[in-house]
N, C-alpha and C. Protein backbone atom coordinates (compact mmCIF):
# COMPACT_ATOMS: atom_id res chain seq x y z
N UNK A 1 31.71 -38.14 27.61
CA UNK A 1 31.11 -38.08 26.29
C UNK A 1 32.11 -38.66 25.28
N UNK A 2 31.46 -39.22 24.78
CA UNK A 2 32.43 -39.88 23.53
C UNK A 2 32.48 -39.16 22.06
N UNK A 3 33.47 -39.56 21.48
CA UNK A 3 33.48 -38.42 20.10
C UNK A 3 32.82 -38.64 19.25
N UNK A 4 32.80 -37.97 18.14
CA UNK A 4 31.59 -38.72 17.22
C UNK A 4 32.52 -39.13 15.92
N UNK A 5 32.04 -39.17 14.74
CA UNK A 5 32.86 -39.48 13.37
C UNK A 5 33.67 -38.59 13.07
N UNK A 6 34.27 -38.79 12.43
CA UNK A 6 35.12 -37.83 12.01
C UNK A 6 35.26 -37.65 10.34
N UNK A 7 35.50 -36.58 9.86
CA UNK A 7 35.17 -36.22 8.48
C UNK A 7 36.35 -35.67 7.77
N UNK A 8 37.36 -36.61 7.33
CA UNK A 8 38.83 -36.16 6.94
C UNK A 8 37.79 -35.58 5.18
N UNK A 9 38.66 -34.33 5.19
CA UNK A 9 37.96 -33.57 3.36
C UNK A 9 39.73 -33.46 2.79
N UNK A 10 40.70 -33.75 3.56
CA UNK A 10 41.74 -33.29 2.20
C UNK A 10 41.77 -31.98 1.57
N UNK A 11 42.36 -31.91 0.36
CA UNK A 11 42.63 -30.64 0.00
C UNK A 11 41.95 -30.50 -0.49
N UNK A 12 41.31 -29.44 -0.84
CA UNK A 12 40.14 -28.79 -2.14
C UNK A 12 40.15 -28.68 -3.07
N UNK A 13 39.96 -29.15 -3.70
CA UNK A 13 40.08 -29.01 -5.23
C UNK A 13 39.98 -27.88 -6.07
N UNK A 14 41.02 -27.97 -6.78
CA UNK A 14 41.50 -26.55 -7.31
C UNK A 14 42.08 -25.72 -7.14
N UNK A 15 42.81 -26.49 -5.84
CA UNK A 15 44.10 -25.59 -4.76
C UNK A 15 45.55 -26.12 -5.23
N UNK A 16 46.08 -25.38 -5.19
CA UNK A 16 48.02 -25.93 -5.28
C UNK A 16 48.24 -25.90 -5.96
N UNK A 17 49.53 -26.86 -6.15
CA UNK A 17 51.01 -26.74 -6.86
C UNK A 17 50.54 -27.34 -8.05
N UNK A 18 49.35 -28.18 -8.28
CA UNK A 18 49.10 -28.66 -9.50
C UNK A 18 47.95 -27.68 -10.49
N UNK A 19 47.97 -26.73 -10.15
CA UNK A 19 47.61 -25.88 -11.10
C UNK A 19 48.63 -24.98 -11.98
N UNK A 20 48.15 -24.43 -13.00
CA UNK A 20 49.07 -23.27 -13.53
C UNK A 20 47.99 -21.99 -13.97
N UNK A 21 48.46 -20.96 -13.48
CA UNK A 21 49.13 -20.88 -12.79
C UNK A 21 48.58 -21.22 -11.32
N UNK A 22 50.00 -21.44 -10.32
CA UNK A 22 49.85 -22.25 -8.81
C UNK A 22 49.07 -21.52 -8.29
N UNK A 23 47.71 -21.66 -6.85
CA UNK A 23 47.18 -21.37 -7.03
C UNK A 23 47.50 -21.57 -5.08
N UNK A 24 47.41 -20.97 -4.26
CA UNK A 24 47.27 -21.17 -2.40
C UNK A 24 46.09 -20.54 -1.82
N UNK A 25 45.96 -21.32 -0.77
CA UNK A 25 45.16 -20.44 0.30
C UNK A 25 45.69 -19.49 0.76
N UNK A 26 45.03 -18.06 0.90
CA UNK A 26 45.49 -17.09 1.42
C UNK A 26 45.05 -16.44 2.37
N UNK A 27 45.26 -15.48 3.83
CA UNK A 27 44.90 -15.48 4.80
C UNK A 27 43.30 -14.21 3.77
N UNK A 28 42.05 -14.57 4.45
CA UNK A 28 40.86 -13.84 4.33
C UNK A 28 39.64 -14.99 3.33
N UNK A 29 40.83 -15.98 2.89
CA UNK A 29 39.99 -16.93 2.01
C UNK A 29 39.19 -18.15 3.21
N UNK A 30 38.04 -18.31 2.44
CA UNK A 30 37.24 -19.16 3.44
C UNK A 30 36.54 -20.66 2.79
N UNK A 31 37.33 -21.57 3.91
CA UNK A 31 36.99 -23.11 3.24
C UNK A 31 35.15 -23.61 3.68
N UNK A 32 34.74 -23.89 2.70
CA UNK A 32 33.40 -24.44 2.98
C UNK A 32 33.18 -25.79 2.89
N UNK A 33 32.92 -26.69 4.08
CA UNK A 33 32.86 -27.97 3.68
C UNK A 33 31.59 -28.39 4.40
N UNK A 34 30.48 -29.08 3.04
CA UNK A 34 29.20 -29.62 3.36
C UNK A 34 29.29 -30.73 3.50
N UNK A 35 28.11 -31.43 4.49
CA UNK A 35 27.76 -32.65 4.43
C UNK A 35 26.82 -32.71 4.75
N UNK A 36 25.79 -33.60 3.64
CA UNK A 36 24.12 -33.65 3.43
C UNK A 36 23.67 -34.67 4.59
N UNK A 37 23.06 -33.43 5.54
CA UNK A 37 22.61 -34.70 6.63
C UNK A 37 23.33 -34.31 7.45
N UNK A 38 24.17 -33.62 7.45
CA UNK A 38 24.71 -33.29 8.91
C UNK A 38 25.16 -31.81 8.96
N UNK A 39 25.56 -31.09 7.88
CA UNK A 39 25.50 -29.64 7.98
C UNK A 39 27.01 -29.21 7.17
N UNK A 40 27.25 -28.01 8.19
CA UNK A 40 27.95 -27.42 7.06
C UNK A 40 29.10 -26.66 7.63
N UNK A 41 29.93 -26.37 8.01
CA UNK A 41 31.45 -26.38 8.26
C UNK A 41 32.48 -25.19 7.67
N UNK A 42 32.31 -23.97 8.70
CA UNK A 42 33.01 -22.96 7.81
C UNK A 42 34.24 -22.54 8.52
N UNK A 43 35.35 -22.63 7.59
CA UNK A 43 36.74 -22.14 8.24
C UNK A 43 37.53 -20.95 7.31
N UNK A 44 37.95 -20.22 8.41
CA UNK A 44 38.65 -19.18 7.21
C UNK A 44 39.94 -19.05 7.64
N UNK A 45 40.53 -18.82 6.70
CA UNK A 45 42.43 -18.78 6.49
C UNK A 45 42.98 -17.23 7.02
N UNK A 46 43.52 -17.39 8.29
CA UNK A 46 44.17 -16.55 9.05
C UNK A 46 45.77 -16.59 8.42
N UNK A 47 46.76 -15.60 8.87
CA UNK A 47 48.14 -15.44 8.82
C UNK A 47 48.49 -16.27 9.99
N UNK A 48 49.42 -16.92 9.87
CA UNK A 48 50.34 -17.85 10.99
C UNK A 48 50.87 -16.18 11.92
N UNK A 49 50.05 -16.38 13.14
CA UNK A 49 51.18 -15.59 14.25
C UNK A 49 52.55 -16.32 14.69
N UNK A 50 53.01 -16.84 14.23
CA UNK A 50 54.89 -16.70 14.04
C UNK A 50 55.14 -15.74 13.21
């Protein structure tokens, strides 16, 4: 099977060091990324086990 497209989203807007005040993802927060026509994409921000 071959792969299909791939959908680079970058950072989210309204995240980081370029806010004031700074602003991170934190473990329980959850990224939502749509795409019309193909669906919808949910990830949520765990703690690094290190």
């Amino acid at each position: 099977m071959d792969a299909g497209p791939l959908i680079a989203t970058g950072t989210p807007g309204g995240i980081g060091a370029g806010r004031d005040p700074k602003v991170f993802l934190r473990p329980g927060h959850q990224l939502v990324t749509f795409v019309e026509g193909v669906g919808e994409l949910r990830n949520t921000v765990v703690k690094d086990r290190l």
